[in-house]
C-alpha atoms as a PDB file:
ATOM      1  CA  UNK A   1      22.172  -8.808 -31.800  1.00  0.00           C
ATOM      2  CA  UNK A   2      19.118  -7.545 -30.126  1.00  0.00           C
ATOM      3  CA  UNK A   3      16.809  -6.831 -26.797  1.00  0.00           C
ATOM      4  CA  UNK A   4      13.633  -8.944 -26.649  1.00  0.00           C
ATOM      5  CA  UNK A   5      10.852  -8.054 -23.713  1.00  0.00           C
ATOM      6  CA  UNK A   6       8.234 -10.797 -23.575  1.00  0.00           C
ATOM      7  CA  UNK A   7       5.132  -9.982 -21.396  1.00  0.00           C
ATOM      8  CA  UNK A   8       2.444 -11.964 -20.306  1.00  0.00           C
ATOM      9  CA  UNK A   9      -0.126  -9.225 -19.691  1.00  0.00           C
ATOM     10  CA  UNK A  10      -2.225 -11.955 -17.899  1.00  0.00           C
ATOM     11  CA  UNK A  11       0.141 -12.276 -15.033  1.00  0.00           C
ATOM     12  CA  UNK A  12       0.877  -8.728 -15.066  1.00  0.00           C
ATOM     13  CA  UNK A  13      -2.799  -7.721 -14.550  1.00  0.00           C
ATOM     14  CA  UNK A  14      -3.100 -10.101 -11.841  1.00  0.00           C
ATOM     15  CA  UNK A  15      -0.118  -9.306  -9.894  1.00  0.00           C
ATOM     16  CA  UNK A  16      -0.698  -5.331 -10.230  1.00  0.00           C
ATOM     17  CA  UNK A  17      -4.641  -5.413  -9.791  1.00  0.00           C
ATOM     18  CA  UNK A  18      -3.754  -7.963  -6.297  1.00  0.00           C
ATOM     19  CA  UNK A  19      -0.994  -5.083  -4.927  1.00  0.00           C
ATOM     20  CA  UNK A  20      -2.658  -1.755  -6.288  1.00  0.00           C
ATOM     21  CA  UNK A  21      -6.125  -2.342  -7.272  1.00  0.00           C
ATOM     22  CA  UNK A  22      -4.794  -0.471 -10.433  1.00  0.00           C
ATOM     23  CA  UNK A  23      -3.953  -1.808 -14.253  1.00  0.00           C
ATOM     24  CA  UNK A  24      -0.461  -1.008 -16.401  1.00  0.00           C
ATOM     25  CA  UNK A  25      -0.018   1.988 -18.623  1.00  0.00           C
ATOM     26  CA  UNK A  26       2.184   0.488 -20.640  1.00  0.00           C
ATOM     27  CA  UNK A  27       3.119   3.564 -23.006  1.00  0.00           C
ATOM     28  CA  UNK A  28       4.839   4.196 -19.103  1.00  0.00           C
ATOM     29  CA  UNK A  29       6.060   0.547 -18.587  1.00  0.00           C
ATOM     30  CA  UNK A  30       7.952   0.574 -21.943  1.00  0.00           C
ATOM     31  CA  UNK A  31       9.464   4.265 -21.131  1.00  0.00           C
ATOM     32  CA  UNK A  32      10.963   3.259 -17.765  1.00  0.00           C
ATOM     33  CA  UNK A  33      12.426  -0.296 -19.721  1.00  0.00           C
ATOM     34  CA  UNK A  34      13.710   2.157 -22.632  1.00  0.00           C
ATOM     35  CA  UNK A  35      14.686   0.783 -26.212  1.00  0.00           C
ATOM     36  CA  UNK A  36      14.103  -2.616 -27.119  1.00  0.00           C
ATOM     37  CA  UNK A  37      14.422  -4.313 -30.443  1.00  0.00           C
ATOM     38  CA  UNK A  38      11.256  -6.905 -30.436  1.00  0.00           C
ATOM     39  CA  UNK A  39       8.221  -7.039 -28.002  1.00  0.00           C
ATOM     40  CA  UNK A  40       5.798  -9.367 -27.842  1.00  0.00           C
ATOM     41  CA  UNK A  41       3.070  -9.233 -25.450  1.00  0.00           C
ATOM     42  CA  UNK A  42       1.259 -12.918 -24.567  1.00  0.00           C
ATOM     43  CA  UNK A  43      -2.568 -13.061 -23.028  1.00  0.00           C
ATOM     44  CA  UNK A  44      -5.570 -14.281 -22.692  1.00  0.00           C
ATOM     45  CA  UNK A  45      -9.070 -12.840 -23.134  1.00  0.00           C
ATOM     46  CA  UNK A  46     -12.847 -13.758 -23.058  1.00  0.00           C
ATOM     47  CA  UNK A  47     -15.036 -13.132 -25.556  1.00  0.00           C
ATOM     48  CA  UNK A  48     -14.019  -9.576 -27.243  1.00  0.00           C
ATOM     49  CA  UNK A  49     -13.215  -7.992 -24.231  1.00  0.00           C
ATOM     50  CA  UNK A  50      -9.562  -7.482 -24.738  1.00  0.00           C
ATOM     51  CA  UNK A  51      -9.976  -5.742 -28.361  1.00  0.00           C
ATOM     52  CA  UNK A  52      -9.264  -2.267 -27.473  1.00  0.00           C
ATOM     53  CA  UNK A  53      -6.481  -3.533 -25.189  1.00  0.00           C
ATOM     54  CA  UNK A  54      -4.983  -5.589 -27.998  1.00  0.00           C
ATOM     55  CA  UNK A  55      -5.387  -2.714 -30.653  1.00  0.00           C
ATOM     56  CA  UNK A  56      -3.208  -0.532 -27.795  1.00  0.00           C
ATOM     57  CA  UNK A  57      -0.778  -2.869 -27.891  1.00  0.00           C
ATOM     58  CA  UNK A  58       0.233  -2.889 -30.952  1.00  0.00           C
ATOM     59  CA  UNK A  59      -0.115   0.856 -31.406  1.00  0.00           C
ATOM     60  CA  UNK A  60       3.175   0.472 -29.181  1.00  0.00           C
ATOM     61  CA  UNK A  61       4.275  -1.286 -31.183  1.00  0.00           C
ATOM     62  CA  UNK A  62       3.971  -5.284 -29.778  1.00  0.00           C
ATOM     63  CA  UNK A  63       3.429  -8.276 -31.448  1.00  0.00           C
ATOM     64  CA  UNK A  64      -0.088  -9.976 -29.899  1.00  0.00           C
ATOM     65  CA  UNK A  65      -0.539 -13.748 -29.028  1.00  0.00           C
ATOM     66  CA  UNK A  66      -4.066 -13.737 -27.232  1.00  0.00           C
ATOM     67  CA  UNK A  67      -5.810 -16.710 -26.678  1.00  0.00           C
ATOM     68  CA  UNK A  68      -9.465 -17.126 -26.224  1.00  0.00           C
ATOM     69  CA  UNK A  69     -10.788 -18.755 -22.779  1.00  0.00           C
ATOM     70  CA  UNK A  70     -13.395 -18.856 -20.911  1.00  0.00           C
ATOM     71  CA  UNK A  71     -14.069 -18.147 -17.157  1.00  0.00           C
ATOM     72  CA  UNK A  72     -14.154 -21.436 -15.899  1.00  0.00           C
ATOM     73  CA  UNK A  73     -10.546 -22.143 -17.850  1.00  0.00           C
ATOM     74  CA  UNK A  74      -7.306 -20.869 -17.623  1.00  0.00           C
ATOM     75  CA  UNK A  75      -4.344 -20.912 -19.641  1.00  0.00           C
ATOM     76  CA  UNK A  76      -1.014 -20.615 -19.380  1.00  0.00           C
ATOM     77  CA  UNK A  77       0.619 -18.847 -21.905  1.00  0.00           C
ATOM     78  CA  UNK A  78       4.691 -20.299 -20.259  1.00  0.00           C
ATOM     79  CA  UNK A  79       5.231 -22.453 -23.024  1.00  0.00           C
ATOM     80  CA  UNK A  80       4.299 -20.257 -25.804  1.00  0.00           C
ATOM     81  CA  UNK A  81       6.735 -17.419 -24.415  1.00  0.00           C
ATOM     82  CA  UNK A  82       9.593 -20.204 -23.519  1.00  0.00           C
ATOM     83  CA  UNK A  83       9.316 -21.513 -27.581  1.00  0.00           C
ATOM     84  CA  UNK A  84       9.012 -18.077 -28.903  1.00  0.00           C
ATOM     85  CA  UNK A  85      12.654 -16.988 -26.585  1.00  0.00           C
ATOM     86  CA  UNK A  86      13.880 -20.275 -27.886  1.00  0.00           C
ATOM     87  CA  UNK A  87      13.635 -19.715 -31.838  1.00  0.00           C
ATOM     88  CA  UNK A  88      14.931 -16.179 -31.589  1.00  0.00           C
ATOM     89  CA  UNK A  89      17.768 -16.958 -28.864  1.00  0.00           C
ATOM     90  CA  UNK A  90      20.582 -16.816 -31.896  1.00  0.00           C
ATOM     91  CA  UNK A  91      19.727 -13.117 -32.195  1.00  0.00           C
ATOM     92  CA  UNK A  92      19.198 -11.822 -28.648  1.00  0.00           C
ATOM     93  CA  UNK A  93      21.922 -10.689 -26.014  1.00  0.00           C
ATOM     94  CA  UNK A  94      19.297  -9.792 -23.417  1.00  0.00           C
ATOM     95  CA  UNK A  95      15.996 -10.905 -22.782  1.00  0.00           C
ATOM     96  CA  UNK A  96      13.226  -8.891 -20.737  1.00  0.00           C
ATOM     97  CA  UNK A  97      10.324 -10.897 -19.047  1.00  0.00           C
ATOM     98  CA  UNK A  98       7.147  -9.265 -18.236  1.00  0.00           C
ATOM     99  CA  UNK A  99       6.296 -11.803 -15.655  1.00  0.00           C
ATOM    100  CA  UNK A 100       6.769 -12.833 -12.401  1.00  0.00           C
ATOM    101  CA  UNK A 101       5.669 -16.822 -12.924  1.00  0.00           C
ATOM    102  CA  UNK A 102       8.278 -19.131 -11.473  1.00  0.00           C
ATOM    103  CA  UNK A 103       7.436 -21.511 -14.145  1.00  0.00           C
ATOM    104  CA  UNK A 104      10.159 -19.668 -16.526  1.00  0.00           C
ATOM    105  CA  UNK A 105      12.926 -20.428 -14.250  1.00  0.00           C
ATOM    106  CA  UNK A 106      14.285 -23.466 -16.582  1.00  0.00           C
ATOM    107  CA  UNK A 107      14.019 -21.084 -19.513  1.00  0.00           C
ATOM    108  CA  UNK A 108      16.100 -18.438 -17.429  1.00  0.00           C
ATOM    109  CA  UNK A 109      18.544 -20.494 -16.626  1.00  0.00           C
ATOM    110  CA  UNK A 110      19.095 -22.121 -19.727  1.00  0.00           C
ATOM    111  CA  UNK A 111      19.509 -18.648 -21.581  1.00  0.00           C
ATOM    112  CA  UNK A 112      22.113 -17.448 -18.760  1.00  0.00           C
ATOM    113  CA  UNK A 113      24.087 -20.618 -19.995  1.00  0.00           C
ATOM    114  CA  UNK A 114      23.844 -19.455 -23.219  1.00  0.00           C
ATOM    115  CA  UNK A 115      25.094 -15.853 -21.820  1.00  0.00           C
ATOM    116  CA  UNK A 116      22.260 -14.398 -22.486  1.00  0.00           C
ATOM    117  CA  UNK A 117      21.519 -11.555 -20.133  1.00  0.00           C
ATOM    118  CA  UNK A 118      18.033 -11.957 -18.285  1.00  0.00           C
ATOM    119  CA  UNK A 119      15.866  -8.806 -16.686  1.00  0.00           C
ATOM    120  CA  UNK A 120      12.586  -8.733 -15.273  1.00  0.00           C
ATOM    121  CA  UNK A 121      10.109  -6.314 -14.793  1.00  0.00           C
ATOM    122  CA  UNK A 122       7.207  -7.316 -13.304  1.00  0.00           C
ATOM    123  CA  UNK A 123       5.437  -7.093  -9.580  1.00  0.00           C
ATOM    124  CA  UNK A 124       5.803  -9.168  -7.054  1.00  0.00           C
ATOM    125  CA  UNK A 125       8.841 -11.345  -8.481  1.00  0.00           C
ATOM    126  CA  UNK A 126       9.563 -13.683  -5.962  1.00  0.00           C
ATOM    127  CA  UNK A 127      13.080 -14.479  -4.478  1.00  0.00           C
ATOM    128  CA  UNK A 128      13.881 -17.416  -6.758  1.00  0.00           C
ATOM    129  CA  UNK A 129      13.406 -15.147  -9.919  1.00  0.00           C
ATOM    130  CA  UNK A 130      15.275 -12.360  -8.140  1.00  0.00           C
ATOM    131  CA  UNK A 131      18.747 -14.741  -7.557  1.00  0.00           C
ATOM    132  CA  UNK A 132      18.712 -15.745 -10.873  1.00  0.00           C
ATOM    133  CA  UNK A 133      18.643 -12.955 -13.565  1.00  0.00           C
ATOM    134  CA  UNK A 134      20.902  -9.903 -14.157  1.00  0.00           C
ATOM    135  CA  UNK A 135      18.064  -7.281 -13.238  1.00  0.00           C
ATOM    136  CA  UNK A 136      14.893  -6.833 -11.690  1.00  0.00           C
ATOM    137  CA  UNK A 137      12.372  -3.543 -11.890  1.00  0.00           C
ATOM    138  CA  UNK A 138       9.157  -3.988  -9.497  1.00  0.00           C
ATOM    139  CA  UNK A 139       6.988  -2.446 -11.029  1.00  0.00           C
ATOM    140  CA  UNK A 140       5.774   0.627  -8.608  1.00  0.00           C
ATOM    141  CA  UNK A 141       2.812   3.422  -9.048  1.00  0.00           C
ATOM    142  CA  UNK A 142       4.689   5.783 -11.577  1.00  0.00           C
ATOM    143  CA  UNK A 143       3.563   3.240 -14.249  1.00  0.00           C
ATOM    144  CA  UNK A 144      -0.633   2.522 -13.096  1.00  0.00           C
ATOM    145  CA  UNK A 145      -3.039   3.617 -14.809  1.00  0.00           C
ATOM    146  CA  UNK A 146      -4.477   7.401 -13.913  1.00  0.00           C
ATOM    147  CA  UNK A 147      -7.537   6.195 -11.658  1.00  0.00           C
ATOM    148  CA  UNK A 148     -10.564   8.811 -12.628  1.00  0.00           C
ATOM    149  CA  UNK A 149     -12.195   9.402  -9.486  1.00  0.00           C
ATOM    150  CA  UNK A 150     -15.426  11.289  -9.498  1.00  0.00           C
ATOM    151  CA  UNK A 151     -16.687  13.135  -6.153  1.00  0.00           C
ATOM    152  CA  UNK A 152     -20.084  14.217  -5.648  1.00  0.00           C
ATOM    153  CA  UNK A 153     -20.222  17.979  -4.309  1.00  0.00           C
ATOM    154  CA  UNK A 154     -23.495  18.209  -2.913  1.00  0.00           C
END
């Protein structure tokens, strides 16, 4: 039996970027959730902008499901995370969400039933979220992003 952390990177980004005006290191983000057996990190992108992000990924070792949009659309990546829990539910005994989308609740509560154990680690998770797993992490400023600030000496 295994750990699973599922993260949708797109909520992430927004969530952090809204609170901090920062982005994730996740090298630090998988350090403060420790050993896990499978990670898969969900997103979307535009263009090739999320290449280099994509390639870091899975030098830590995730498994990438990226979709292409544009600006005008957005996608939601719930269903694709919910399926991919689903099919590999027989193996896991905890699950980790990178997320703090409401939208997963049915899935949550449908792999507590199961007795599957449920964490999240994520910013901003809302109450509902909070009431119905076995953990939450908020994600806090140890994990950001070192922000290079230049000053001009004159």
């Amino acid at each position: 039996m295994s750990i699973g952390l599922f993260v949708d990177v797109s909520n992430l980004y927004y969530c952090v970027n809204k609170r901090f005006n920062s982005k994730i290191d996740y090298k630090k983000y998988l350090e403060k959730i420790g050993p896990v057996d499978h990670m898969v990190a969900y997103g979307t992108y535009i263009k090739d902008e999320a290449k280099g992000f994509i390639k870091s990924l899975k030098g830590l070792g995730f498994s990438t499901k990226f979709v292409q949009t544009t600006v005008s659309r957005q996608t939601s990546l719930n269903v694709d995370i919910a399926v991919d829990i689903f099919m590999k539910s027989e193996r896991l005994t905890k699950v980790i969400l990178g997320t703090s989308n409401r939208d997963l609740t049915p899935l949550i509560n449908w792999l507590r039933s199961k007795g599957i154990k449920v964490s999240i680690v994520a910013c901003g998770i809302p109450t509902e979220l909070k009431n119905r797993v076995d953990g939450i992490t908020e994600i806090d400023d140890e994990i950001l992003e070192i922000q290079n600030v230049e000053t001009n000496d004159k």
